[in-house]
C-alpha atoms as a PDB file:
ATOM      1  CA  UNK A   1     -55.668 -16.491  30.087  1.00  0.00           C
ATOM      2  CA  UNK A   2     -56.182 -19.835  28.246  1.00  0.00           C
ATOM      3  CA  UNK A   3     -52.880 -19.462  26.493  1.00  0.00           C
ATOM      4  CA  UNK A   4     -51.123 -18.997  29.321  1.00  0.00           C
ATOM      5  CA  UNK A   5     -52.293 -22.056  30.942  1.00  0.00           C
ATOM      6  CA  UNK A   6     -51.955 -23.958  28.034  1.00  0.00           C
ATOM      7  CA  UNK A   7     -48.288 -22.541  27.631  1.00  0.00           C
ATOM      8  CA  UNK A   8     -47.479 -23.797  30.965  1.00  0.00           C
ATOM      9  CA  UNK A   9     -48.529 -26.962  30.396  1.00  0.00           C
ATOM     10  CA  UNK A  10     -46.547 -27.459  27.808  1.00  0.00           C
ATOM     11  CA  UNK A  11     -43.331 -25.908  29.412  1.00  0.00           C
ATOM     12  CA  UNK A  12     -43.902 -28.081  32.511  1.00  0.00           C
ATOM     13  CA  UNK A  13     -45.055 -31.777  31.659  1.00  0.00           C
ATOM     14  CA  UNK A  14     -48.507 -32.995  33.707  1.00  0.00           C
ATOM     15  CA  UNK A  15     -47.117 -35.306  35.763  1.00  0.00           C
ATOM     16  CA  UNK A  16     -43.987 -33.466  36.516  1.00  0.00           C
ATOM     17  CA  UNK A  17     -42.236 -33.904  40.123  1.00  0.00           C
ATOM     18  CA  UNK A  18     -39.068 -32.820  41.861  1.00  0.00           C
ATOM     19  CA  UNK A  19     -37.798 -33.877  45.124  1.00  0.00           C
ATOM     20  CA  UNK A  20     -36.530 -30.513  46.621  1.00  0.00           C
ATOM     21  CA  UNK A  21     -35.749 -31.732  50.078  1.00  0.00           C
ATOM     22  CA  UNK A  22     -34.659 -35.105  51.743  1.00  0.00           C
ATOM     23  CA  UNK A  23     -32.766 -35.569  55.284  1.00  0.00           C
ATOM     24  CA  UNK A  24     -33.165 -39.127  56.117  1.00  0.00           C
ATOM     25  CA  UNK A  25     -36.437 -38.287  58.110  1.00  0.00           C
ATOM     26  CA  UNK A  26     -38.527 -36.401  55.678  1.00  0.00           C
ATOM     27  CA  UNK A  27     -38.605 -35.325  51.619  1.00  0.00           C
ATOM     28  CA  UNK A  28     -40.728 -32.926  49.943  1.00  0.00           C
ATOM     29  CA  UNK A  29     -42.130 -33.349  46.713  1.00  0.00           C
ATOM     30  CA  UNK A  30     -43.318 -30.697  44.533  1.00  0.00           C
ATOM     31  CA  UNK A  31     -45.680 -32.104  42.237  1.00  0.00           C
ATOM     32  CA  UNK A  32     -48.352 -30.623  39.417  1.00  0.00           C
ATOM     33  CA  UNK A  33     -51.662 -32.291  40.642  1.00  0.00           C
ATOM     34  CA  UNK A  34     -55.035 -33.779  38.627  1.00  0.00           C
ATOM     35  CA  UNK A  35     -56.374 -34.344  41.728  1.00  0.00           C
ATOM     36  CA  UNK A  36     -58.876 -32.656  44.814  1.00  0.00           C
ATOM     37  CA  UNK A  37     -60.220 -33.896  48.081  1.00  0.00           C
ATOM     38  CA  UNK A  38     -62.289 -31.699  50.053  1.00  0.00           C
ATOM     39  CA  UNK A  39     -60.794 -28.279  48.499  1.00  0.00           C
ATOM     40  CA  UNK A  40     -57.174 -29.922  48.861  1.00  0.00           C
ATOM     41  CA  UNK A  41     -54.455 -31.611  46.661  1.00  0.00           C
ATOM     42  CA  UNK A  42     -53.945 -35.163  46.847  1.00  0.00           C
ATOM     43  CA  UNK A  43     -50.791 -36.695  46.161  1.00  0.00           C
ATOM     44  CA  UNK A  44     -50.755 -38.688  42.934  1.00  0.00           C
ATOM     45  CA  UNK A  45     -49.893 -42.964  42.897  1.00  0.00           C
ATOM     46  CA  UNK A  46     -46.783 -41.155  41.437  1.00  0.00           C
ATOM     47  CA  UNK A  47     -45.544 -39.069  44.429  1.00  0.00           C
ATOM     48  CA  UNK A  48     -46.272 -41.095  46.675  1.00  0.00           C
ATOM     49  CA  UNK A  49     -44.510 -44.199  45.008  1.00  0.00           C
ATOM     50  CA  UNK A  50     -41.870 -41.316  44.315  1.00  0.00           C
ATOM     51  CA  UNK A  51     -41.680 -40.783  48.225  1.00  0.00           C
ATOM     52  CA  UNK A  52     -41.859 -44.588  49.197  1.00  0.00           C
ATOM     53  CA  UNK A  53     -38.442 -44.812  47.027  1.00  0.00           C
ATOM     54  CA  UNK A  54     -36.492 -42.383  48.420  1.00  0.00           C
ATOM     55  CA  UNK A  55     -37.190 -43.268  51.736  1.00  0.00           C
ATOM     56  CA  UNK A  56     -36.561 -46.829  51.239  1.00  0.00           C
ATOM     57  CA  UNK A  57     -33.324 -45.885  50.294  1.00  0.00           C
ATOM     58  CA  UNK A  58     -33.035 -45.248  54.626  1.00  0.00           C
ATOM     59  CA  UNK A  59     -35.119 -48.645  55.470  1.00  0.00           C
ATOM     60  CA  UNK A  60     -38.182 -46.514  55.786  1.00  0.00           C
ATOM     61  CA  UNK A  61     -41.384 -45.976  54.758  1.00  0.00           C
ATOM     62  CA  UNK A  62     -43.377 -43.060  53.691  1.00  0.00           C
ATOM     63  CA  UNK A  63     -46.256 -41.588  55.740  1.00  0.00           C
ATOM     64  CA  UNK A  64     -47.795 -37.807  54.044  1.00  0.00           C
ATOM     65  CA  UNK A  65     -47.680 -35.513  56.848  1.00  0.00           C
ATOM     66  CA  UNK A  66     -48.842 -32.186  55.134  1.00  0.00           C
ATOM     67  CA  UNK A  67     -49.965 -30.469  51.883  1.00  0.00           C
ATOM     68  CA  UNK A  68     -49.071 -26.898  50.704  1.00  0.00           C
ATOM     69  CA  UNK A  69     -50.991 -26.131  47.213  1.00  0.00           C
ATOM     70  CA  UNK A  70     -48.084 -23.335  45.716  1.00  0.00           C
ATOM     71  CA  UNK A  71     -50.302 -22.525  42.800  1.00  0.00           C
ATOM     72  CA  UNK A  72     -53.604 -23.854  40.420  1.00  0.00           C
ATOM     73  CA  UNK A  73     -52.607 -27.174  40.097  1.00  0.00           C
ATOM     74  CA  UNK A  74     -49.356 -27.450  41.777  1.00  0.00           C
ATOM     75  CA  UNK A  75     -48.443 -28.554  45.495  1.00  0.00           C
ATOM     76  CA  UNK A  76     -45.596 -29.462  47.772  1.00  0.00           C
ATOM     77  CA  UNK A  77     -46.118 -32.992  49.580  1.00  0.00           C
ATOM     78  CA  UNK A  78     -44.093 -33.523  52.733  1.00  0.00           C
ATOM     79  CA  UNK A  79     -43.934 -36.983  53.453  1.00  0.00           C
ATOM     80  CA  UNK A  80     -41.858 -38.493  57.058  1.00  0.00           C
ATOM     81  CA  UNK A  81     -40.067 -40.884  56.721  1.00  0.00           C
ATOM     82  CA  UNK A  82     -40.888 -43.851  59.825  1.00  0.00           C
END
């Protein structure tokens, strides 16, 4: 089980993060997390900076309005844009 992990770390950089979704109102970020509060992923200085950039691109800012952890150490962040 070890390997495995470690294989997927190397096929998928730490760090790693993909906009999947933007509209002008909202984008979603999936992102591999380091990171835990209270049982759930927090989004990195990273995503969120990653987030405040695309919605700048509308004159708006980013506010996270919900977490989805889609495996171990991976999430989707879904961030509004105001």
């Amino acid at each position: 089980m070890k390997l495995v992990y470690a294989l997927c770390l190397c096929a998928s950089p730490l760090g790693a993060q993909e906009a999947i979704a933007f509209n002008g109102y909202s984008v979603t970020i999936n992102h591999i997390f380091l990171t835990q509060f209270g049982g759930k992923p927090v989004p990195t200085d990273k995503t969120t900076a990653e987030a405040v950039r695309i919605c700048s691109s509308v004159e708006k800012t980013a506010e996270l309005a919900s977490v989805v952890q889609t495996g171990d150490m991976s999430g989707q962040f879904f961030f509004l844009c105001l």
